[in-house]
N, C-alpha and C. Protein backbone atom coordinates (compact mmCIF):
# COMPACT_ATOMS: atom_id res chain seq x y z
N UNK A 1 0.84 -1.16 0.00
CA UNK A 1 0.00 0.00 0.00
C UNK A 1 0.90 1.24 0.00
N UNK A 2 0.53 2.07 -0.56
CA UNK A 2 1.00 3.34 -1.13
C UNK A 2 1.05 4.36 0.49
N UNK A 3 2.28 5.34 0.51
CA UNK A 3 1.90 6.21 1.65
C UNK A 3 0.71 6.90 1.67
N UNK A 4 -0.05 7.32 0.47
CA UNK A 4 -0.68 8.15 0.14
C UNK A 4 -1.92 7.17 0.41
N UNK A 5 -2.71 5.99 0.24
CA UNK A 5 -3.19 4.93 0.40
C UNK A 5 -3.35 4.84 1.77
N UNK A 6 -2.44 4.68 2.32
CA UNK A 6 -2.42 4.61 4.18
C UNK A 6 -2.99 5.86 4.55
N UNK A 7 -2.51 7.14 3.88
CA UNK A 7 -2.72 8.39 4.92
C UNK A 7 -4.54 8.37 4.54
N UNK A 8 -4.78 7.82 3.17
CA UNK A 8 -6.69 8.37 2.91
C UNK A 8 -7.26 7.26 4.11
N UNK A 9 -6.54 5.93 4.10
CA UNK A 9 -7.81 5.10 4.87
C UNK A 9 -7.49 5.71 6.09
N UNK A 10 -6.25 5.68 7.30
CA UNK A 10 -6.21 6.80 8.48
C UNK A 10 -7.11 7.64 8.47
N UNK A 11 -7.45 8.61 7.23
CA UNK A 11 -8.70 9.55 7.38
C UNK A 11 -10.12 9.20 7.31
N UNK A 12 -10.13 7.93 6.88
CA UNK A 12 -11.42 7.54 6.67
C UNK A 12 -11.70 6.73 8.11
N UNK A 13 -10.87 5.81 8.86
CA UNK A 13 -11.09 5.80 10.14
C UNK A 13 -11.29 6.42 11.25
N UNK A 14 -10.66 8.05 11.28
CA UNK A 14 -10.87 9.12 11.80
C UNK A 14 -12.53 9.24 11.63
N UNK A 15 -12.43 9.72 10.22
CA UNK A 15 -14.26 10.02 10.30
C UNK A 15 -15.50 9.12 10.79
N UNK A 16 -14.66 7.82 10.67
CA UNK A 16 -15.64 6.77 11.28
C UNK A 16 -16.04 7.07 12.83
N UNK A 17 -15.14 7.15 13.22
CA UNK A 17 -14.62 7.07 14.93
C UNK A 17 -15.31 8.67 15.67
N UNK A 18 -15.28 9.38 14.61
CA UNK A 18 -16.09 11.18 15.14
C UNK A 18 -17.49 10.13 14.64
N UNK A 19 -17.60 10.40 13.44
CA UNK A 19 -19.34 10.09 13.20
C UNK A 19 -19.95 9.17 13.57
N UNK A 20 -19.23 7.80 13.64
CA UNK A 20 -20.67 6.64 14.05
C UNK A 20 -19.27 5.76 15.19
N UNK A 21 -19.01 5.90 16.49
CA UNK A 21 -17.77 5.03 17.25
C UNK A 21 -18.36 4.07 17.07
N UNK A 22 -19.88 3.40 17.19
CA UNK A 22 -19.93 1.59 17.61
C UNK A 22 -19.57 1.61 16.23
N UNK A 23 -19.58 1.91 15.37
CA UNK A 23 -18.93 0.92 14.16
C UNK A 23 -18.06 1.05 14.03
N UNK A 24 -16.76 1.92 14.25
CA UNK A 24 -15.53 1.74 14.25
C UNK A 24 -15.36 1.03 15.32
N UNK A 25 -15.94 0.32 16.16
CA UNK A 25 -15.26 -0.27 17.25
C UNK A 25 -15.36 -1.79 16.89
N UNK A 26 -16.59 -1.82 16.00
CA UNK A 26 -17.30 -3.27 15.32
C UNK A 26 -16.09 -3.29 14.42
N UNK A 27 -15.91 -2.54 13.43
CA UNK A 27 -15.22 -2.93 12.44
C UNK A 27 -13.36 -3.13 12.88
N UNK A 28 -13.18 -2.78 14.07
CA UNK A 28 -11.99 -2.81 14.59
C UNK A 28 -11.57 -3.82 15.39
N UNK A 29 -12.65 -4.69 16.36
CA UNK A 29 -12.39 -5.45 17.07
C UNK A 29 -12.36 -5.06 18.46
N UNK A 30 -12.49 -3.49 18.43
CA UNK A 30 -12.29 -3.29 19.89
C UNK A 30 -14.17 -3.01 20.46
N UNK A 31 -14.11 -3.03 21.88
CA UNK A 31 -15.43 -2.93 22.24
C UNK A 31 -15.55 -1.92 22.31
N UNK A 32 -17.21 -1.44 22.60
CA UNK A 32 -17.57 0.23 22.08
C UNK A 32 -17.33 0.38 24.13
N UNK A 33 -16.81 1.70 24.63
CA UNK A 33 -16.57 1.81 25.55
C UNK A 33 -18.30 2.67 26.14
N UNK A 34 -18.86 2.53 27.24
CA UNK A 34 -20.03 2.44 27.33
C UNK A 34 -19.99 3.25 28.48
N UNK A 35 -20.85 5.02 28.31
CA UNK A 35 -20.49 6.24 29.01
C UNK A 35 -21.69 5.86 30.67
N UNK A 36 -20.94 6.42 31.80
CA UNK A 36 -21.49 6.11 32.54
C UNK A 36 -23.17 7.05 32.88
N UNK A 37 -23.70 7.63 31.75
CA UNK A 37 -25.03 7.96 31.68
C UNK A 37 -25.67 6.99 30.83
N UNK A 38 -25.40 6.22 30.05
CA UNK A 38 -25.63 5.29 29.74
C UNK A 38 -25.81 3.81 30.33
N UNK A 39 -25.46 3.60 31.66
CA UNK A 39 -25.91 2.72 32.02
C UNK A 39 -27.24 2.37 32.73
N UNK A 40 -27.73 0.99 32.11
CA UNK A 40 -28.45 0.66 33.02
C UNK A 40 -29.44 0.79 34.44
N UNK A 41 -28.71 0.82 35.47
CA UNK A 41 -28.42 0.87 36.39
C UNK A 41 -28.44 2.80 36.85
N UNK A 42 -28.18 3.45 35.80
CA UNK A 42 -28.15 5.16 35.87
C UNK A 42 -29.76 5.26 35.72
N UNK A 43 -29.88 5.24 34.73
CA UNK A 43 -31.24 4.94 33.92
C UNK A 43 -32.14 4.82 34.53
N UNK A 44 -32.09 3.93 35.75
CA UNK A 44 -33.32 3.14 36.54
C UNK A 44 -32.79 4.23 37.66
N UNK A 45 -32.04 5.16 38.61
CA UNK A 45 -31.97 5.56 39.75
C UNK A 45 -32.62 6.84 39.23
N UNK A 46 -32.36 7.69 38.02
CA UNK A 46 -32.94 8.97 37.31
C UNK A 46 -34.34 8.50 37.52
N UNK A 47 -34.76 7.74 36.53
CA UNK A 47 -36.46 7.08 36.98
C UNK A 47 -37.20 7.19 38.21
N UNK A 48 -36.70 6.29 39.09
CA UNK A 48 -37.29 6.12 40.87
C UNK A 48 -36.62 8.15 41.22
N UNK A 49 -35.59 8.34 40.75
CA UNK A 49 -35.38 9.37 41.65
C UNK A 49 -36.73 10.39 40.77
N UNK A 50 -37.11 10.39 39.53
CA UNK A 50 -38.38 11.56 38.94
C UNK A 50 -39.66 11.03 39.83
N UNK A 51 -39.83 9.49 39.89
CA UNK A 51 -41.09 9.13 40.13
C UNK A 51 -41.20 9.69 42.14
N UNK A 52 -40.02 9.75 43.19
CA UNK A 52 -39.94 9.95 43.98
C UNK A 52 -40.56 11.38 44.53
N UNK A 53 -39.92 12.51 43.34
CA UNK A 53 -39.97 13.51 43.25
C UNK A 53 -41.42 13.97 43.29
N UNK A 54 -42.00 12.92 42.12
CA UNK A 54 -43.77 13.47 41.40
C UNK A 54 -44.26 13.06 43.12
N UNK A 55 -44.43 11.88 43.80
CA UNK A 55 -44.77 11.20 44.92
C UNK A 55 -44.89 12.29 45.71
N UNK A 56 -43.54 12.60 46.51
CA UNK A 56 -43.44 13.64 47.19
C UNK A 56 -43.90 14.84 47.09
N UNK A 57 -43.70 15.65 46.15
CA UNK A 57 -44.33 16.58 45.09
C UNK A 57 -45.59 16.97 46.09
N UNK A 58 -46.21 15.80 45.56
CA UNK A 58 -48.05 15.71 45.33
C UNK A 58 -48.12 16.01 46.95
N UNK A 59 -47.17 15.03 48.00
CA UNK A 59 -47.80 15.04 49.58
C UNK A 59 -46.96 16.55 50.28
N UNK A 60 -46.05 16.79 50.15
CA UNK A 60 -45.11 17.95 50.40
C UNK A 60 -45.69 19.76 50.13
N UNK A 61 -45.24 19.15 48.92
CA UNK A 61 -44.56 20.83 48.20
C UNK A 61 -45.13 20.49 46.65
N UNK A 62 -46.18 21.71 46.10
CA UNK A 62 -46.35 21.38 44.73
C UNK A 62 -45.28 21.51 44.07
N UNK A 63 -44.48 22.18 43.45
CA UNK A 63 -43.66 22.52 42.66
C UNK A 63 -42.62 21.10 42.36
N UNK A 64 -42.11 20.53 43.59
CA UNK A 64 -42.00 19.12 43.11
C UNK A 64 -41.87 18.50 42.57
N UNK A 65 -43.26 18.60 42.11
CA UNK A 65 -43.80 17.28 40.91
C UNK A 65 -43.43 18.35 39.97
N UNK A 66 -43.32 19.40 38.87
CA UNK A 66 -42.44 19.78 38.00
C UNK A 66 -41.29 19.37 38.04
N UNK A 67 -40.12 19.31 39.38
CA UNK A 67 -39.28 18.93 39.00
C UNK A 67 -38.88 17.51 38.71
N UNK A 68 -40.03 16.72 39.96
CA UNK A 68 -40.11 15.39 39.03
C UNK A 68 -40.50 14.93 37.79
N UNK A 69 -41.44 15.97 37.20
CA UNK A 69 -41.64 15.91 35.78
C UNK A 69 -40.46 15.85 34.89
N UNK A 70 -39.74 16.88 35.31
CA UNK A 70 -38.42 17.19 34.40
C UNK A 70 -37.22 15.73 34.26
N UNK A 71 -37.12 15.21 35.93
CA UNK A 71 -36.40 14.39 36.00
C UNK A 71 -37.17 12.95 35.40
N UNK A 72 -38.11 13.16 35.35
CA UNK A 72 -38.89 11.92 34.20
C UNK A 72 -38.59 11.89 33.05
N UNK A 73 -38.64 13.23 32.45
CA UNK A 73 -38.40 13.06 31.00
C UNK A 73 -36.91 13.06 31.04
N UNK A 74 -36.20 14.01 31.52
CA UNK A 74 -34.44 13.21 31.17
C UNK A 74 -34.21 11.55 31.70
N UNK A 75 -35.28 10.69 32.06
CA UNK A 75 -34.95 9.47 32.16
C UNK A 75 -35.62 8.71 30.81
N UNK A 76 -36.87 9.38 30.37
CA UNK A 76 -36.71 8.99 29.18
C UNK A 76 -36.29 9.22 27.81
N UNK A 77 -35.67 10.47 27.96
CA UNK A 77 -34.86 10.48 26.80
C UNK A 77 -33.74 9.72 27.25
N UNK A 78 -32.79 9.51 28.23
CA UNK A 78 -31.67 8.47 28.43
C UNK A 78 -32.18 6.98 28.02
N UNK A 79 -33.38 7.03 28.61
CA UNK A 79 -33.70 5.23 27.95
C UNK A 79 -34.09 5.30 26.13
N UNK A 80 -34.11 6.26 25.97
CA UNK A 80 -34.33 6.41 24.36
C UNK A 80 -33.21 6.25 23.37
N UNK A 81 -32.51 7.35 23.71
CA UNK A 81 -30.84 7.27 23.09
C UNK A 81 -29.75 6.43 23.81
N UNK A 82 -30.36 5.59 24.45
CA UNK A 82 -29.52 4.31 24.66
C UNK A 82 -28.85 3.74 23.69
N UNK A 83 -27.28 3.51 24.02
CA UNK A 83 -26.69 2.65 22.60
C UNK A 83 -27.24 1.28 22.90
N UNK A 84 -28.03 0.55 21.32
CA UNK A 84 -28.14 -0.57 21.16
C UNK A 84 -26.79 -1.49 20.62
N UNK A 85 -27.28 -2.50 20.78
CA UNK A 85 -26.02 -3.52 20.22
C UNK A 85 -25.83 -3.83 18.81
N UNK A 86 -24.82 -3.66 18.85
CA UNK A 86 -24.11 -3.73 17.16
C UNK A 86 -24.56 -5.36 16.94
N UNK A 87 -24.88 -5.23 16.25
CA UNK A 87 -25.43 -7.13 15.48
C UNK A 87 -24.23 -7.63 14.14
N UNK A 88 -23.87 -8.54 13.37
CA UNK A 88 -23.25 -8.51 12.84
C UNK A 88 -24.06 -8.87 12.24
């Protein structure tokens, strides 16, 4: 392979790795490294902690439940844009 050959695919792995990482990580062998708002386990404490909020909210303090509202929906947009698994 040509220097010039090496330096285009280097750039074309670059762009892989900014624009889409699970597939440069698929197509590389390495595993996609998995951000700690993304887990699981995050996911579900954001949840109980919105649904806690609305709960309390309601017996407490109105305003509350807005902010448990809020913390509801950033739990479901996190369970939304969850990375799925690369399939081959």
């Amino acid at each position: 392979m040509t220097r010039y050959e090496r330096r285009q695919l280097r750039r074309i792995e670059r762009r892989f790795e900014t624009t889409d990482p699970g597939l440069a990580c698929a197509l590389s062998g390495r595993t996609a490294v998995t951000r700690p708002v993304h887990r699981a386990s995050t996911r579900a404490w954001v949840a109980l902690l919105g649904i806690a909020f609305v709960s309390g909210g309601a017996v407490v303090h109105l305003p509350l439940v807005l902010v448990g509202c809020l913390v509801l929906m950033t739990a479901a947009c996190l369970h939304v844009t969850r990375p799925r698994p690369v399939t081959p």
